[in-house]
PDB file of N, CA and C in Angstrom:
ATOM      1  N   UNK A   1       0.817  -1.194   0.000  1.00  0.00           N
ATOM      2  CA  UNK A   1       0.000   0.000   0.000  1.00  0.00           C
ATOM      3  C   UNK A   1       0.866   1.265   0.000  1.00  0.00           C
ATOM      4  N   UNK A   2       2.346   1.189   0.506  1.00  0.00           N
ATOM      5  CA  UNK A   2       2.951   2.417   0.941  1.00  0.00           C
ATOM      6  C   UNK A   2       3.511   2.729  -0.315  1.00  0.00           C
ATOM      7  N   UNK A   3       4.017   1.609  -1.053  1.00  0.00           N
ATOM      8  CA  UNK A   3       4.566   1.995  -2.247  1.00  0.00           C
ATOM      9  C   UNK A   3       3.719   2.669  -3.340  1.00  0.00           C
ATOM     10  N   UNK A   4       2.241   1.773  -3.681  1.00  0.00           N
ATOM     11  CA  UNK A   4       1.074   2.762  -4.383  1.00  0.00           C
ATOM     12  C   UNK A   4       1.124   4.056  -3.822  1.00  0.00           C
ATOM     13  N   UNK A   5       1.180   4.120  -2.632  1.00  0.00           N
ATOM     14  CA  UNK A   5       0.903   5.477  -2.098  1.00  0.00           C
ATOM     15  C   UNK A   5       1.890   6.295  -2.862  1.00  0.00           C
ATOM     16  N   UNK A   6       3.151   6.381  -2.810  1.00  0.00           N
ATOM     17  CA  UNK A   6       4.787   6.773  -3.127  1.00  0.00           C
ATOM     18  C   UNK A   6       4.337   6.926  -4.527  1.00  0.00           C
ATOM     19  N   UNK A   7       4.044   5.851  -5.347  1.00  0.00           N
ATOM     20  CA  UNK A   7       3.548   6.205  -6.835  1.00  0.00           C
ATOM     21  C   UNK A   7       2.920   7.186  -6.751  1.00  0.00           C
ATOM     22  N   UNK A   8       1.621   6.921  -6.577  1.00  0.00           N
ATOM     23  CA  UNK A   8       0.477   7.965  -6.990  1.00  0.00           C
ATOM     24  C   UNK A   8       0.356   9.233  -6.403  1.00  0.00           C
ATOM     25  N   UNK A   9       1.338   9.735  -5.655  1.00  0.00           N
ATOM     26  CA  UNK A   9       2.093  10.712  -5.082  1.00  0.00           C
ATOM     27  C   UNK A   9       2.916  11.302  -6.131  1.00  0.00           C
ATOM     28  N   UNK A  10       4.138  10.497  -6.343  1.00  0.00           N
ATOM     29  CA  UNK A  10       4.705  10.584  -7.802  1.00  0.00           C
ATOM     30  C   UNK A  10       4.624  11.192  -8.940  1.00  0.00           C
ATOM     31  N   UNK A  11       3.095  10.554  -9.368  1.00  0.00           N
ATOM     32  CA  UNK A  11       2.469  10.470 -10.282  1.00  0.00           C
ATOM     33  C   UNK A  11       1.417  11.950 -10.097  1.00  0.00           C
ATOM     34  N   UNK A  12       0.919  12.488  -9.064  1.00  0.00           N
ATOM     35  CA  UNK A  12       0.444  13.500  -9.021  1.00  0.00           C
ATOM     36  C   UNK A  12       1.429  14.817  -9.623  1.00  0.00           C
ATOM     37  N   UNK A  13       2.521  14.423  -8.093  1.00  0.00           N
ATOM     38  CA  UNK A  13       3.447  15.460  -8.836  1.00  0.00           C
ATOM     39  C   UNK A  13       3.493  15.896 -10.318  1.00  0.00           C
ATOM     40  N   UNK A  14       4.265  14.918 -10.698  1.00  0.00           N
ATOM     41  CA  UNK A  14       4.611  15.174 -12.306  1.00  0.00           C
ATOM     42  C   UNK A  14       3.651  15.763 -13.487  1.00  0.00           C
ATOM     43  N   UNK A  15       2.339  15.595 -12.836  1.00  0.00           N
ATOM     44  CA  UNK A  15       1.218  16.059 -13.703  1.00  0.00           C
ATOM     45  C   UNK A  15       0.848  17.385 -13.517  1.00  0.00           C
ATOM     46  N   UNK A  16       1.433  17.637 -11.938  1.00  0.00           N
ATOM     47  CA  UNK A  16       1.247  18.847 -12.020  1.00  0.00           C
ATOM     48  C   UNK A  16       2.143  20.113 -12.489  1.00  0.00           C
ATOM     49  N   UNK A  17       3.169  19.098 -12.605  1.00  0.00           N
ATOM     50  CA  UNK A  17       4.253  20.173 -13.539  1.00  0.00           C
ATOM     51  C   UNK A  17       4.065  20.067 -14.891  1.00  0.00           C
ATOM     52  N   UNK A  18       3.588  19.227 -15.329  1.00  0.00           N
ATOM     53  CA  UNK A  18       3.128  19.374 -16.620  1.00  0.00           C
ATOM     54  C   UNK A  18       1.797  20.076 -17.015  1.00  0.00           C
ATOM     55  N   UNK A  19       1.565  20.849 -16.058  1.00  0.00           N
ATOM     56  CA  UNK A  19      -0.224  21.082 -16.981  1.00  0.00           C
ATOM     57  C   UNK A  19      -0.201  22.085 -18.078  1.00  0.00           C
ATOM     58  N   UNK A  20      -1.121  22.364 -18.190  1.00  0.00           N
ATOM     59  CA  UNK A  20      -1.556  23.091 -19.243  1.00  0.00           C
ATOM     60  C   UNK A  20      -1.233  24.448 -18.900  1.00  0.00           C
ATOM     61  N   UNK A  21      -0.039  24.535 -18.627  1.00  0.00           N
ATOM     62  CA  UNK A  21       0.352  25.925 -18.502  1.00  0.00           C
ATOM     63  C   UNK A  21       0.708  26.142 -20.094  1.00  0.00           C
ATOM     64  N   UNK A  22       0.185  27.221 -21.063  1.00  0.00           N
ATOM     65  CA  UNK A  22       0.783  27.417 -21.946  1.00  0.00           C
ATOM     66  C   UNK A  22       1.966  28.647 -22.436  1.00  0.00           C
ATOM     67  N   UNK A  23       2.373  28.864 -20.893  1.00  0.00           N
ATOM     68  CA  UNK A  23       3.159  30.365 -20.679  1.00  0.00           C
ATOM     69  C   UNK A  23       4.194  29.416 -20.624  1.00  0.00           C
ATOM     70  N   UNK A  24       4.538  28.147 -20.257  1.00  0.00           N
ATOM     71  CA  UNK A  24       5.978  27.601 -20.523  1.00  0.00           C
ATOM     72  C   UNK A  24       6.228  27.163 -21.890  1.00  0.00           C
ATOM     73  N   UNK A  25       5.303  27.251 -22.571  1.00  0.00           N
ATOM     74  CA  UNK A  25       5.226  26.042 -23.711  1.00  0.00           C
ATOM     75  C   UNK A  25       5.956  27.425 -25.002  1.00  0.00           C
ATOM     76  N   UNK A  26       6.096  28.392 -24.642  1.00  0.00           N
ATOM     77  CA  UNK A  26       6.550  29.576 -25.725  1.00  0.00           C
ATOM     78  C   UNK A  26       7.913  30.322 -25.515  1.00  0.00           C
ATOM     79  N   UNK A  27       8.178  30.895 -26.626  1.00  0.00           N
ATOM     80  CA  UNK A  27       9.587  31.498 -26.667  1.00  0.00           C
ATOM     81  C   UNK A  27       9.599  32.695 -26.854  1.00  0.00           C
ATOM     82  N   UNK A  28       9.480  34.089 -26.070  1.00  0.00           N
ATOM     83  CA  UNK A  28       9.869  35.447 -26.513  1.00  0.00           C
ATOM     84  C   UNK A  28      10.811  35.648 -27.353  1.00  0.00           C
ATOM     85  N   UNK A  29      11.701  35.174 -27.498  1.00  0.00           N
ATOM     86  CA  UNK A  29      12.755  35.946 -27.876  1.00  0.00           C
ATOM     87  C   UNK A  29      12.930  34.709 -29.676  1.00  0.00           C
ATOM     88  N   UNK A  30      11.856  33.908 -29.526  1.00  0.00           N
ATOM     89  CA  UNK A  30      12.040  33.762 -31.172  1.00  0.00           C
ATOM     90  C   UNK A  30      10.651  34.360 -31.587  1.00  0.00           C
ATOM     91  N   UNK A  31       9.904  34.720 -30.816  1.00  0.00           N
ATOM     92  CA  UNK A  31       8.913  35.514 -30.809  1.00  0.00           C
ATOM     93  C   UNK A  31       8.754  37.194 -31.330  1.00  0.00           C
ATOM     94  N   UNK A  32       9.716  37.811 -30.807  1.00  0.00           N
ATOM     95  CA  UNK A  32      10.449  38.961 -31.392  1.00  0.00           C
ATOM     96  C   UNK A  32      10.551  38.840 -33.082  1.00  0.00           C
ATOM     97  N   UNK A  33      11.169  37.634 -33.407  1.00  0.00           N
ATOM     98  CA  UNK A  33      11.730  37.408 -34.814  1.00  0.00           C
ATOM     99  C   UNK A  33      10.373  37.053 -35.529  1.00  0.00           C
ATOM    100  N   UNK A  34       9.394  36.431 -34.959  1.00  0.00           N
ATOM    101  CA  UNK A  34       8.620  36.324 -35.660  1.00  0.00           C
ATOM    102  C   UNK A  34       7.586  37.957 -35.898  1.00  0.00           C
ATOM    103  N   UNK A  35       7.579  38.784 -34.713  1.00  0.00           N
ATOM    104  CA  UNK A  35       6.544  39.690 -34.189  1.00  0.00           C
ATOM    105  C   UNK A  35       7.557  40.667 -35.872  1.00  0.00           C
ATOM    106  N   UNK A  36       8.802  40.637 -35.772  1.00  0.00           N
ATOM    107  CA  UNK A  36       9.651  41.861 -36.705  1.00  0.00           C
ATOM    108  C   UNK A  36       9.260  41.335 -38.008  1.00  0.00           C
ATOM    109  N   UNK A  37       9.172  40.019 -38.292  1.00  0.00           N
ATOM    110  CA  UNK A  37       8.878  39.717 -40.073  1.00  0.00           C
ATOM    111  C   UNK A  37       7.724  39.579 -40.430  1.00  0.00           C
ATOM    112  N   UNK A  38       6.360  39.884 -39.562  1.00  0.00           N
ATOM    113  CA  UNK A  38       5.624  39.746 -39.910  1.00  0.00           C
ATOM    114  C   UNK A  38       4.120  40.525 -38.937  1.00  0.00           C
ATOM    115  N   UNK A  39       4.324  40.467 -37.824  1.00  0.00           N
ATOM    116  CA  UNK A  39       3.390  41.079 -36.345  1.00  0.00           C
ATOM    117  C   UNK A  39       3.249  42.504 -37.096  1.00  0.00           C
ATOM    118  N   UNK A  40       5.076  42.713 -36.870  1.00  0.00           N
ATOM    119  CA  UNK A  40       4.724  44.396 -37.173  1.00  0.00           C
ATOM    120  C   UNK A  40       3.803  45.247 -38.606  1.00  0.00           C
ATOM    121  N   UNK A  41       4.155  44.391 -39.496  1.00  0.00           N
ATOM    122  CA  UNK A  41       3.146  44.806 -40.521  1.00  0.00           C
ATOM    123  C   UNK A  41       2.282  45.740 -39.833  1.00  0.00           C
ATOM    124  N   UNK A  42       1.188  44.857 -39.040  1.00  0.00           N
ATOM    125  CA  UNK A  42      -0.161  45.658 -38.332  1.00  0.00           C
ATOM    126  C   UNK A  42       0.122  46.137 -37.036  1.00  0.00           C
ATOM    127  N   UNK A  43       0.628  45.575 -36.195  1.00  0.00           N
ATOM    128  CA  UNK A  43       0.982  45.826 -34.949  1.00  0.00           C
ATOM    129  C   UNK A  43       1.748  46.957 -34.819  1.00  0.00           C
ATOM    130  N   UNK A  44       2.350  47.230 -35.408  1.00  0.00           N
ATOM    131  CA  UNK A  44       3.684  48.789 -35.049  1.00  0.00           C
ATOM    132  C   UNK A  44       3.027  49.905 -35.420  1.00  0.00           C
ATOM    133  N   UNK A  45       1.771  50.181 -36.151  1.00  0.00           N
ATOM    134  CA  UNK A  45       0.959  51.317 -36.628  1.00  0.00           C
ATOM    135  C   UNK A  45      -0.164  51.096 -36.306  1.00  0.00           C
ATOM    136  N   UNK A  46      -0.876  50.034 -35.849  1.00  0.00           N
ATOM    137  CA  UNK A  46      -2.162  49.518 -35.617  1.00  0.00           C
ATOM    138  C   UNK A  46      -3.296  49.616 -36.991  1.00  0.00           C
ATOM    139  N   UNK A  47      -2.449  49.197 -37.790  1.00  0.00           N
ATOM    140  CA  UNK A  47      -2.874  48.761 -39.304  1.00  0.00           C
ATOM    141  C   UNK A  47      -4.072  47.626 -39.158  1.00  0.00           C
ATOM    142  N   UNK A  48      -5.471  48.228 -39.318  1.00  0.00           N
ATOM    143  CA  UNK A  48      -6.337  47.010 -39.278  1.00  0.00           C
ATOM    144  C   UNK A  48      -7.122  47.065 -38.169  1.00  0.00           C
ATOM    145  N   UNK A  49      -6.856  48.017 -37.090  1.00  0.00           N
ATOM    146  CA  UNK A  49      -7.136  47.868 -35.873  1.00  0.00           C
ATOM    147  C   UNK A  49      -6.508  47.046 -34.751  1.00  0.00           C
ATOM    148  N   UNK A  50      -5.097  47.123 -35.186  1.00  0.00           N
ATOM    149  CA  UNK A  50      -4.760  45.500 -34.531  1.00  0.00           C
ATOM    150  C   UNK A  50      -3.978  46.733 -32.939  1.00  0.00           C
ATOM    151  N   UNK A  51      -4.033  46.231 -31.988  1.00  0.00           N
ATOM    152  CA  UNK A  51      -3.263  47.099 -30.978  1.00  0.00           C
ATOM    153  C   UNK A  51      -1.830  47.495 -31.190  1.00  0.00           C
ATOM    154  N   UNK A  52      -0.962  48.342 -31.003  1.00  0.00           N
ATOM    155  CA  UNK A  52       0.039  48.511 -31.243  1.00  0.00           C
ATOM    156  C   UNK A  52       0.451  47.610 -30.043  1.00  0.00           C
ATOM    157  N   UNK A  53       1.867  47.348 -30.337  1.00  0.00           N
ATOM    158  CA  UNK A  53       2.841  46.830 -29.560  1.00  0.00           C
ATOM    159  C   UNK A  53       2.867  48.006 -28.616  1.00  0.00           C
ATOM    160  N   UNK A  54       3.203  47.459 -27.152  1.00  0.00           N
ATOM    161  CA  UNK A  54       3.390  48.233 -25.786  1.00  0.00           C
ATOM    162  C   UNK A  54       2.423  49.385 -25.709  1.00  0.00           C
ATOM    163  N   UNK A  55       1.368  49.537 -26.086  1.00  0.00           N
ATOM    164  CA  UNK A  55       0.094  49.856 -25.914  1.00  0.00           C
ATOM    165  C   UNK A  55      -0.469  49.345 -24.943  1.00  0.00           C
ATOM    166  N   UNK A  56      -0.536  49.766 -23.468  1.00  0.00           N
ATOM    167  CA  UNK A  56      -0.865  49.080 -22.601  1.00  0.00           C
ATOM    168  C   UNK A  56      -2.399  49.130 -22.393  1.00  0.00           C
ATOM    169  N   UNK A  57      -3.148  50.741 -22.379  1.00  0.00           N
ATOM    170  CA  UNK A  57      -4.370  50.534 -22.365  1.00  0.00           C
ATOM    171  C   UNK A  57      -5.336  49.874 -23.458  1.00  0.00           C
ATOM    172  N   UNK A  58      -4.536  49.743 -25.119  1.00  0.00           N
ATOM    173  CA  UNK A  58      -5.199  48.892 -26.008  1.00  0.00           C
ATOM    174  C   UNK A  58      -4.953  47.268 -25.488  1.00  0.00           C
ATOM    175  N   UNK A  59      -3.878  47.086 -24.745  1.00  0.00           N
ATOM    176  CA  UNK A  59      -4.120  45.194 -24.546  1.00  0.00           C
ATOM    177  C   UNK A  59      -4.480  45.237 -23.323  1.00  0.00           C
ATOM    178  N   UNK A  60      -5.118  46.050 -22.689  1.00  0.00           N
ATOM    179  CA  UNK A  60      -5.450  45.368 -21.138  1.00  0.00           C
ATOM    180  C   UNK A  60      -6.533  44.614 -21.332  1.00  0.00           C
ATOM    181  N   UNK A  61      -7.959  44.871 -22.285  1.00  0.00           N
ATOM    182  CA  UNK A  61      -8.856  43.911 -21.744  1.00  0.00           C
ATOM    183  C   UNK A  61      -8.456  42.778 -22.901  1.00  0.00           C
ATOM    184  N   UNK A  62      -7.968  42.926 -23.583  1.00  0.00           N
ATOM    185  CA  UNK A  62      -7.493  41.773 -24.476  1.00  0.00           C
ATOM    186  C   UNK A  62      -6.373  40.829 -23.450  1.00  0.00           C
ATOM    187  N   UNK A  63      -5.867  41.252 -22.419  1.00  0.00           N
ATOM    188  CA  UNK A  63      -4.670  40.453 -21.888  1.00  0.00           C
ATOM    189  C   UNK A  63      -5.600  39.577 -20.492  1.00  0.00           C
ATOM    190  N   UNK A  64      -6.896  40.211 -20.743  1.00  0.00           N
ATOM    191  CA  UNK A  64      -7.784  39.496 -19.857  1.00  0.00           C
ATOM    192  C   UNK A  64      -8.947  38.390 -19.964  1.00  0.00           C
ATOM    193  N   UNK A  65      -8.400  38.148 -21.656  1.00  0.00           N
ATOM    194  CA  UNK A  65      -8.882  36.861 -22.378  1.00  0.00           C
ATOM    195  C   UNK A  65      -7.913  35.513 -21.792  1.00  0.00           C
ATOM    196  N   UNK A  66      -6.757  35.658 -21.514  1.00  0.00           N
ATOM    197  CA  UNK A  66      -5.692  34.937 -21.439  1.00  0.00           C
ATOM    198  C   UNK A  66      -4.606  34.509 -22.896  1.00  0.00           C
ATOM    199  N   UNK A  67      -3.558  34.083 -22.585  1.00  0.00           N
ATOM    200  CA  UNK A  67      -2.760  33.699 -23.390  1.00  0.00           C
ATOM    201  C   UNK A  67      -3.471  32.662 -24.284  1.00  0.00           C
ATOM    202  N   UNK A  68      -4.051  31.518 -23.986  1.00  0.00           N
ATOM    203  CA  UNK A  68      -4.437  30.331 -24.415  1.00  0.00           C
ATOM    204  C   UNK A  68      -5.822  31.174 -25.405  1.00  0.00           C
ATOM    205  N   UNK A  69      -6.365  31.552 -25.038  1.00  0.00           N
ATOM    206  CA  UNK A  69      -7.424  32.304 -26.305  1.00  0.00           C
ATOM    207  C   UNK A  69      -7.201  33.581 -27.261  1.00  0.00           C
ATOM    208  N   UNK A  70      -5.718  34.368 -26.560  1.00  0.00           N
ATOM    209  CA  UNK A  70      -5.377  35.113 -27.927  1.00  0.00           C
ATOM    210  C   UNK A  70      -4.677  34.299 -28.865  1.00  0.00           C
ATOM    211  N   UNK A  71      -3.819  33.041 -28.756  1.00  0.00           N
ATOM    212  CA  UNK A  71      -3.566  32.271 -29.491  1.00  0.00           C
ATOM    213  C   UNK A  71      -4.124  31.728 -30.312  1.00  0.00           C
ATOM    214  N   UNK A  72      -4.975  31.278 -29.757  1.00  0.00           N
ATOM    215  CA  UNK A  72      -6.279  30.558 -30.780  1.00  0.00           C
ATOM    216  C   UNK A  72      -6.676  31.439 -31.681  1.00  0.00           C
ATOM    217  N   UNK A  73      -7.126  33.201 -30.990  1.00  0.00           N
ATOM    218  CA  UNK A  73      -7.741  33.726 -32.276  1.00  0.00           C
ATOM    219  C   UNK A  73      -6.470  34.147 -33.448  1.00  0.00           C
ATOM    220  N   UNK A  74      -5.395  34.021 -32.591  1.00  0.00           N
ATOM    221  CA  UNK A  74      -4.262  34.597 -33.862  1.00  0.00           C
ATOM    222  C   UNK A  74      -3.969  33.145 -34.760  1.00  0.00           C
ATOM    223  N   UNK A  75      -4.298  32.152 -34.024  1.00  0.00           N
ATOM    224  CA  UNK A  75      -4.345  30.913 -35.445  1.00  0.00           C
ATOM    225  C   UNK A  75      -5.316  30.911 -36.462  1.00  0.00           C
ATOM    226  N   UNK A  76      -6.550  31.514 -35.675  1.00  0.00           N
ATOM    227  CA  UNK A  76      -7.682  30.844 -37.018  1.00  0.00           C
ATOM    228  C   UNK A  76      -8.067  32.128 -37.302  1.00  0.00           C
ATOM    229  N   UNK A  77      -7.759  33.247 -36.825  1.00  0.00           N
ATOM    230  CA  UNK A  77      -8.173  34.410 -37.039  1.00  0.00           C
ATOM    231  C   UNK A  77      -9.145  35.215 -36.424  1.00  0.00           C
ATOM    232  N   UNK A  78      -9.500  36.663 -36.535  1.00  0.00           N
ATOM    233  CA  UNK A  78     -10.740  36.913 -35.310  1.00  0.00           C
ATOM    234  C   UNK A  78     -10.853  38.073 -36.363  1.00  0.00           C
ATOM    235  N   UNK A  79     -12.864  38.166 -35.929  1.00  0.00           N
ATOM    236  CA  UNK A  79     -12.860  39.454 -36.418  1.00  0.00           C
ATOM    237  C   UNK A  79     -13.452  40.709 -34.994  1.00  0.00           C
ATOM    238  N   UNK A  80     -13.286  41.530 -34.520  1.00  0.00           N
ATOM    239  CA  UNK A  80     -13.428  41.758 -33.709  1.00  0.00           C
ATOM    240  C   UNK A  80     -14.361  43.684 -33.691  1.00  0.00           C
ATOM    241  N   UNK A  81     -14.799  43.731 -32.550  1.00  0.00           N
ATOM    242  CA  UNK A  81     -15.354  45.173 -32.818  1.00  0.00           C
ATOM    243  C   UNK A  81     -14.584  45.995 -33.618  1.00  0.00           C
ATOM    244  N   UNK A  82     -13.368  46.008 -32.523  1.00  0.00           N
ATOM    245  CA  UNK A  82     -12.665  47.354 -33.701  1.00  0.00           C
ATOM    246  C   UNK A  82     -11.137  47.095 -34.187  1.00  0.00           C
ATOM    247  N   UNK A  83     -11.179  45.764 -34.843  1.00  0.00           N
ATOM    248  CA  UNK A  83     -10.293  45.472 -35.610  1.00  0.00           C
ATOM    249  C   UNK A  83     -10.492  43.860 -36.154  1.00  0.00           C
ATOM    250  N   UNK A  84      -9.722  43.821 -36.938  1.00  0.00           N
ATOM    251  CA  UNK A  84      -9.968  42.428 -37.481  1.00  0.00           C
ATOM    252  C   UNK A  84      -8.014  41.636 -37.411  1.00  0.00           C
ATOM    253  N   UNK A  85      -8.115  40.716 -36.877  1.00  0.00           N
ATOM    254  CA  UNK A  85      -6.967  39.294 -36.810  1.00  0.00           C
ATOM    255  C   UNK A  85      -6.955  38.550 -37.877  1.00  0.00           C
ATOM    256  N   UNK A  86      -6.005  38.450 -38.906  1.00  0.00           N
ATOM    257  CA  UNK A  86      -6.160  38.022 -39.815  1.00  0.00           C
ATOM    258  C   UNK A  86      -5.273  36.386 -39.395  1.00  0.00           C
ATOM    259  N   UNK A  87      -5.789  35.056 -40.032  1.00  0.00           N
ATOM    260  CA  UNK A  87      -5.082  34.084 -39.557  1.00  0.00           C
ATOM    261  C   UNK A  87      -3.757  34.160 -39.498  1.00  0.00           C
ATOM    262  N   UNK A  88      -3.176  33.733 -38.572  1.00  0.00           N
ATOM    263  CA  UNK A  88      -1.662  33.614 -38.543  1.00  0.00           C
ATOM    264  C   UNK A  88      -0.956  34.713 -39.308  1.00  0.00           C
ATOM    265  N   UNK A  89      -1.413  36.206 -38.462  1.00  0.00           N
ATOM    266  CA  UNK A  89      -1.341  37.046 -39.496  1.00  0.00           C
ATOM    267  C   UNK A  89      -1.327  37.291 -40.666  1.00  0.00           C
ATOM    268  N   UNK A  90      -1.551  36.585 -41.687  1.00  0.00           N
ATOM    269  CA  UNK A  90      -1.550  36.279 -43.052  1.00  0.00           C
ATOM    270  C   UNK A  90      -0.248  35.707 -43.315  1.00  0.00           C
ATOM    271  N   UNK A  91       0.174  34.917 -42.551  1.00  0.00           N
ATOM    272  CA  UNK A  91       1.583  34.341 -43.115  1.00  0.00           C
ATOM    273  C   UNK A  91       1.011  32.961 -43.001  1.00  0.00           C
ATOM    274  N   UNK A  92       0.540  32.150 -43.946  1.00  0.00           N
ATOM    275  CA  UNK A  92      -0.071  30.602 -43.911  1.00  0.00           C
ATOM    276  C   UNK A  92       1.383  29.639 -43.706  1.00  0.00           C
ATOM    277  N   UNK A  93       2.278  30.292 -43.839  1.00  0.00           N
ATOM    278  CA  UNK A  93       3.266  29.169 -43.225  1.00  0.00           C
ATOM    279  C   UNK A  93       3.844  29.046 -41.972  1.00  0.00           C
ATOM    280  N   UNK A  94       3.478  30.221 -41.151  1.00  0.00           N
ATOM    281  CA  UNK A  94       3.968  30.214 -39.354  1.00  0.00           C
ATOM    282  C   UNK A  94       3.036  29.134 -38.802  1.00  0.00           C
ATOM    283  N   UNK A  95       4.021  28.188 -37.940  1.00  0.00           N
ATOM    284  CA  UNK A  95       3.588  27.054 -36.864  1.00  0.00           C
ATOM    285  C   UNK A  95       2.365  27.556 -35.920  1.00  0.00           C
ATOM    286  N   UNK A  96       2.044  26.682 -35.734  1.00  0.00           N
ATOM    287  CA  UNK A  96       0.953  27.445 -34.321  1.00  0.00           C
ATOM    288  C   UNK A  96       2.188  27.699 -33.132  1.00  0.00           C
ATOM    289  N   UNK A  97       3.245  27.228 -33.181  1.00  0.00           N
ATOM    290  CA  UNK A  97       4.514  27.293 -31.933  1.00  0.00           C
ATOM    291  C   UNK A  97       4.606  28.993 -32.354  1.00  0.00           C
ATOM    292  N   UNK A  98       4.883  29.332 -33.492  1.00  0.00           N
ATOM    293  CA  UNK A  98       5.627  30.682 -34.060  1.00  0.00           C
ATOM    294  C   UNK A  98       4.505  31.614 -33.558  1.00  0.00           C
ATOM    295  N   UNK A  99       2.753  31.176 -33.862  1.00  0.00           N
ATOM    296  CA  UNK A  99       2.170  32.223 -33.051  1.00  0.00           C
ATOM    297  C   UNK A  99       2.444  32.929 -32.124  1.00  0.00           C
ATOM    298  N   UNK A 100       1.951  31.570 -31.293  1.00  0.00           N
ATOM    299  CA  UNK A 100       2.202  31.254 -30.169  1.00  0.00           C
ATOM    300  C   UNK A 100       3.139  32.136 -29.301  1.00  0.00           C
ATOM    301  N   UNK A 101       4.400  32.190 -29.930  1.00  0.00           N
ATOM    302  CA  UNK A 101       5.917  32.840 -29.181  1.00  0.00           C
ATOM    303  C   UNK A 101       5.644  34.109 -29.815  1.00  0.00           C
ATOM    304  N   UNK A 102       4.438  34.781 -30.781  1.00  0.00           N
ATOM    305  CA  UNK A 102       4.560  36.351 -31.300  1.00  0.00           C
ATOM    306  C   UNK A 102       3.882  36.753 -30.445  1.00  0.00           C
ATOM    307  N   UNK A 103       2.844  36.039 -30.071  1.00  0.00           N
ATOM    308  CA  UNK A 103       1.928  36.631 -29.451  1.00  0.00           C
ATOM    309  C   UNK A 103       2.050  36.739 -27.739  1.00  0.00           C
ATOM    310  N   UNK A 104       3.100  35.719 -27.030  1.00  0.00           N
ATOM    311  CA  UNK A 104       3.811  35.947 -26.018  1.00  0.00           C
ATOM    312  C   UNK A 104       4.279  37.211 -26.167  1.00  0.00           C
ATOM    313  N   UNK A 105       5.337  37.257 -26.897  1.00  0.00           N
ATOM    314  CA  UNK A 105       6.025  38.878 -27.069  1.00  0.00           C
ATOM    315  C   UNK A 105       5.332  39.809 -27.428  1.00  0.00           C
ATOM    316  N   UNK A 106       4.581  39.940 -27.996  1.00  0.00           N
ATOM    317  CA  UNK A 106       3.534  40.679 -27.536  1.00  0.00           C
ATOM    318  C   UNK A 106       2.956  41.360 -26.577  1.00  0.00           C
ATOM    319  N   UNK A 107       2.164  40.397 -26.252  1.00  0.00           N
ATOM    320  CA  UNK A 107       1.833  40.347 -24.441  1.00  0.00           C
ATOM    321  C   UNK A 107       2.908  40.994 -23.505  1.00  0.00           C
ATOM    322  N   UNK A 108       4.208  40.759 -23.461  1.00  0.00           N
ATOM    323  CA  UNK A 108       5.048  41.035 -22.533  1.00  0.00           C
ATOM    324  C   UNK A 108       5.494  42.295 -22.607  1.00  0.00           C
ATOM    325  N   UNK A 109       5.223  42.659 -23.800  1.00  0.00           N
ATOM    326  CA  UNK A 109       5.663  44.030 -24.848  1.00  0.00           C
ATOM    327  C   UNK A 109       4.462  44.805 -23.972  1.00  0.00           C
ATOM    328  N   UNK A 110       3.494  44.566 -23.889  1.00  0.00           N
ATOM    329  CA  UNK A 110       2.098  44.986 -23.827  1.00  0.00           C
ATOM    330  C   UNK A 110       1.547  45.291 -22.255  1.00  0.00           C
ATOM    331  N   UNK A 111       2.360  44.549 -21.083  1.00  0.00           N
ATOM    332  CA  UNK A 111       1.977  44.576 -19.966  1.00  0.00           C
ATOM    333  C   UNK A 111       1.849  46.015 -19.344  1.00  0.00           C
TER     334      UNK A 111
END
């Protein structure tokens, strides 16, 4: 019994370092590279309606969607009151990872 116990102890642990945190799962700083060849298009002028980078009062209620749902809308795209997200910014060949890490930097840009 002591040893199940020791497992499933174990076994809790480890799951809980793995969850669904998706703030570990990204990279700022290849995020940057992606945000410069392609984010900034819209993002550095707010081309489209999109928030500028380090615009803090344009991303506050957007930074209160969470990470895990601005991702999503920057994969499949969003159209929104007062701007429109075009998929994967219109670059059909960035990873959902490459979002992912623009839209981190972003965010961090943005706090």
């Amino acid at each position: 019994m002591t040893r199940f116990f020791l497992v499933a102890c174990c076994a809790l642990f480890i799951t809980s370092m793995t969850s669904s945190d998706a703030k570990a799962a990204y990279d700022v700083v290849a995020g940057k590279k992606v945000y410069e060849t392609t984010c900034a298009a819209c993002h550095k002028g707010g081309l489209l309606g999109a928030p500028k980078l380090g615009d803090k009062a344009a991303w506050a209620p957007r930074l209160t969607q969470g990470l895990d749902v601005l991702v999503s809308k920057s994969i499949k795209g969003f159209q929104g009151k007062t701007g429109t997200m075009p998929a994967r910014g219109g670059d059909a060949k960035l990873t959902d990872a490459q979002v992912g890490n623009s839209v981190d930097y972003l965010i961090e840009q943005s706090k």
